[in-house]
Protein backbone atom coordinates (compact mmCIF):
# COMPACT_ATOMS: atom_id res chain seq x y z
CA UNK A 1 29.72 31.53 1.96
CA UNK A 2 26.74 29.83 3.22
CA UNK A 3 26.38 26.43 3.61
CA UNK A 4 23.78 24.82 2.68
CA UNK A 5 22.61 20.82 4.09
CA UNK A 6 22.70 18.25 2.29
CA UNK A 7 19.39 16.83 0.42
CA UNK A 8 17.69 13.92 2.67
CA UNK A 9 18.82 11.44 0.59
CA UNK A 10 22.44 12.51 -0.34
CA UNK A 11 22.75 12.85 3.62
CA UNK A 12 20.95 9.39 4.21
CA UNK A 13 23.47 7.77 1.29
CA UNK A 14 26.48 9.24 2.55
CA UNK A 15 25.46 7.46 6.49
CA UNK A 16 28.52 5.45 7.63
CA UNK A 17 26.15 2.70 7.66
CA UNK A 18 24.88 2.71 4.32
CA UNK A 19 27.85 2.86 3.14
CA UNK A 20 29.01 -0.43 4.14
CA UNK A 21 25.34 -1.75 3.45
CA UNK A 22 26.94 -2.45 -0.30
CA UNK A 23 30.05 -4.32 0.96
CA UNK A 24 28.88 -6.49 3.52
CA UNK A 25 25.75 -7.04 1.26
CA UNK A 26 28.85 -8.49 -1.59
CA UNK A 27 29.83 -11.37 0.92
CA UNK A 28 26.53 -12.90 0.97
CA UNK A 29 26.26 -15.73 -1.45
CA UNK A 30 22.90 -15.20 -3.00
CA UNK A 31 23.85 -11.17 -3.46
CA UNK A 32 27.42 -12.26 -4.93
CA UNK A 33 28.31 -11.32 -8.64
CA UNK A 34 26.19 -7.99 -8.18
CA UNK A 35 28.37 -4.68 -9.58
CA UNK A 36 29.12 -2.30 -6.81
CA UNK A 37 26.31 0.23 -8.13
CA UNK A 38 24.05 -2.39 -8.23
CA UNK A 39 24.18 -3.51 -4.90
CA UNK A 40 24.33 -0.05 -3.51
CA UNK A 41 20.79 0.66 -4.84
CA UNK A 42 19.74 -2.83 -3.64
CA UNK A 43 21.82 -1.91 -0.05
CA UNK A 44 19.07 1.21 0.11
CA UNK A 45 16.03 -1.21 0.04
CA UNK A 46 16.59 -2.99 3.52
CA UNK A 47 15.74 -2.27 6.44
CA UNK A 48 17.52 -2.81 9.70
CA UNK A 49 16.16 -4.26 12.58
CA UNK A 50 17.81 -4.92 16.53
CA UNK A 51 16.88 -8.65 17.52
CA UNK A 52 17.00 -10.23 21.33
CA UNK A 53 17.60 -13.91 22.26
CA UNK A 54 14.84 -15.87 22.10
CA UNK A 55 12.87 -13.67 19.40
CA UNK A 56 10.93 -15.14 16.59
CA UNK A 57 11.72 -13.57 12.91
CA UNK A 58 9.01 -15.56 11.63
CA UNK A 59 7.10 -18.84 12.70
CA UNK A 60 6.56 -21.76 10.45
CA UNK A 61 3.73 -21.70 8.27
CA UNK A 62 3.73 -17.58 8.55
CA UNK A 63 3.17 -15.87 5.13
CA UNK A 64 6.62 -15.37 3.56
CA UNK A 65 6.89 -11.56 3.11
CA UNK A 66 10.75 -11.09 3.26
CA UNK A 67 13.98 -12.11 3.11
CA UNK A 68 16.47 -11.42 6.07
CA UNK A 69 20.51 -11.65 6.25
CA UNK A 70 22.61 -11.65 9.31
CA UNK A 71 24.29 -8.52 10.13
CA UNK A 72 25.63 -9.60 13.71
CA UNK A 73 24.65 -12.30 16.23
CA UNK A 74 23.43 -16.03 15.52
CA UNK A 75 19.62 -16.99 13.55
CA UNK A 76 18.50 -20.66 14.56
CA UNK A 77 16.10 -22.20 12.04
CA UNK A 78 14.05 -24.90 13.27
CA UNK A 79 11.13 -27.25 12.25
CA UNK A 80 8.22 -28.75 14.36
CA UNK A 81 8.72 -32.23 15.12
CA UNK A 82 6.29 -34.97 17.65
CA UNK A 83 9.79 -34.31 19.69
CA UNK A 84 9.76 -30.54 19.97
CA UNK A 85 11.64 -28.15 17.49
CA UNK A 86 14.40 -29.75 15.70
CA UNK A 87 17.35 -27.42 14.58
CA UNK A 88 18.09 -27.26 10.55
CA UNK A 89 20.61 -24.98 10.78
CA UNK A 90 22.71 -22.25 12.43
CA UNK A 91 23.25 -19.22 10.59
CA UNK A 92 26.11 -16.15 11.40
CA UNK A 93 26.51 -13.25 9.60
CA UNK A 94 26.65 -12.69 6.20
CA UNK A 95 24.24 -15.48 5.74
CA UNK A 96 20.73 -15.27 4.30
CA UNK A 97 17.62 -16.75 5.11
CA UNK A 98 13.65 -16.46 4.26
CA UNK A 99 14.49 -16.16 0.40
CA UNK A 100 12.03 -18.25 -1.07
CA UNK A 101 9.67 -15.84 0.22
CA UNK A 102 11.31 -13.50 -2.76
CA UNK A 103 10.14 -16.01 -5.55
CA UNK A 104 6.79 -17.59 -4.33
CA UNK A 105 3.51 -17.03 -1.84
CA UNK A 106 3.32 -20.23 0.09
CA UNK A 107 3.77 -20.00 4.07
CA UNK A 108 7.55 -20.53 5.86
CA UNK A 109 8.69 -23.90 6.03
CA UNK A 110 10.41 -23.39 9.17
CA UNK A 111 10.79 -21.13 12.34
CA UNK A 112 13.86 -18.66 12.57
CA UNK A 113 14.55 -17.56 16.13
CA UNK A 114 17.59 -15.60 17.16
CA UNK A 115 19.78 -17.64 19.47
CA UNK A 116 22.22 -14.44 19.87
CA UNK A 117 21.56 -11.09 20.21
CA UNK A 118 21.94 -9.48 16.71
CA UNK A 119 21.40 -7.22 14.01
CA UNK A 120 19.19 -8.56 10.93
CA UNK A 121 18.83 -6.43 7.13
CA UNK A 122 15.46 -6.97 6.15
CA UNK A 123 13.88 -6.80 2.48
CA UNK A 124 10.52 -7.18 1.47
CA UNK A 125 9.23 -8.94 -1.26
CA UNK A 126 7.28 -5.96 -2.35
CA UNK A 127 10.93 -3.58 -2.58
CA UNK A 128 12.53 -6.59 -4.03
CA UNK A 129 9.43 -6.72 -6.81
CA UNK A 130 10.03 -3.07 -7.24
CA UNK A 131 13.70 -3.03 -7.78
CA UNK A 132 13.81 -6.00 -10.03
CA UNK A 133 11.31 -4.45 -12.47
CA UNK A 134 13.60 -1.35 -12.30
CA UNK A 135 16.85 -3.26 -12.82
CA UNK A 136 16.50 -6.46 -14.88
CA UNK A 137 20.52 -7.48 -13.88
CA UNK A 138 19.63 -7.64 -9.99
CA UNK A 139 17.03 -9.96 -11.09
CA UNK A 140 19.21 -12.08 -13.13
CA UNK A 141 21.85 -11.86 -10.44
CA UNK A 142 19.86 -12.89 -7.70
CA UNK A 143 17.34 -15.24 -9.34
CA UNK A 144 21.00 -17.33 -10.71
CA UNK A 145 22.31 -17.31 -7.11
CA UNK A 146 18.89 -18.58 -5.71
CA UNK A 147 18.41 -21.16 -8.32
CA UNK A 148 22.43 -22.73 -7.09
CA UNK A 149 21.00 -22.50 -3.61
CA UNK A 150 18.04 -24.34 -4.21
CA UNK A 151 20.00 -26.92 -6.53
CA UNK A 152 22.90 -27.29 -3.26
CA UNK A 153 19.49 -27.73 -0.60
CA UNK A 154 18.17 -30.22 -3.33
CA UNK A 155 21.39 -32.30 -3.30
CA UNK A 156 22.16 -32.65 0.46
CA UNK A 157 18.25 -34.01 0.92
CA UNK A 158 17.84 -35.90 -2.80
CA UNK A 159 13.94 -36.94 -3.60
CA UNK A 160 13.12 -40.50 -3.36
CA UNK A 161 10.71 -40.94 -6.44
CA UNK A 162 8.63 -43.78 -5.52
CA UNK A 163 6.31 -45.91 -7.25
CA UNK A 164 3.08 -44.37 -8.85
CA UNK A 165 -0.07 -45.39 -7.09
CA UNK A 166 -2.01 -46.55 -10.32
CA UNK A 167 -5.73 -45.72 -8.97
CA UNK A 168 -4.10 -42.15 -7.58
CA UNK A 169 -2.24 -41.44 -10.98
CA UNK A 170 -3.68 -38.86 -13.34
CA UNK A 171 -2.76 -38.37 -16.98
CA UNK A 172 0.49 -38.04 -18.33
């Protein structure tokens, strides 16, 4: 009999590395509590990209367009200080970062450079928009894991209210 190819994107879903896209996708905290079918059609929306040392992801104050996770290698983020950049945190695989550029249009608040060379999935705001108007659970899903991200940032560095400057204050 003859045999005919697969369609582009049966072939392109059955790639060995698509198909651990879903997986490896499951042991990031702000993807976790996504069903398996779920997070393979999320798995199809990134993008993979092949970082050096010393790159820049994306520079502080850059428009946020995308969130990135760590497939291999090590992601430094850093902030500009009077001292030169000051290292926030180290980040290894599995991990995500740039996902407040998912839920709002103001500019990074930091720099992420790779320290290591590495592998990084990429997913734009715009696919992430698209998906979560297909697919109201990833939405939930991923908004509820955000939210517990942002409440766990907001507890390590707690807000010191202060007092109200009275000529400053507006109306309450």
């Amino acid at each position: 009999m003859f045999e005919r190819p697969l369609p582009r994107w049966l072939a392109w879903a059955a790639d060995p590395e698509q198909l651990q896209r879903a997986p490896f996708l499951a042991r990031s905290p702000l993807f976790a509590g996504l069903p398996r079918r779920l997070l393979g059609r999320l798995a199809t929306r990134f993008f993979e990209k092949v970082y050096h040392p010393g790159e820049i992801v994306f520079e502080e104050g850059d428009p946020g367009r995308a969130l990135f996770v760590v497939v291999e290698g090590t992601v430094e983020i850093t902030r500009a200080t009077a001292q030169g950049p000051y290292v926030l945190n180290t980040l290894g695989p599995g991990d995500a970062f740039g996902e407040l550029a998912l839920i709002d249009d103001f500019p990074r608040s930091a720099t992420a450079r790779v320290a290591t060379p590495g592998r990084l999935l990429i997913l734009y705001k715009s696919d992430f928009d698209a998906l979560m108007e297909g697919n109201s659970r990833i939405a939930l899903v991923v908004l509820r894991n955000l939210s517990r991200r942002l409440a766990i940032y907001a507890r390590r560095k707690p807000v010191v209210a202060t007092e109200p400057d009275p000529e400053r204050a507006g109306p309450l």
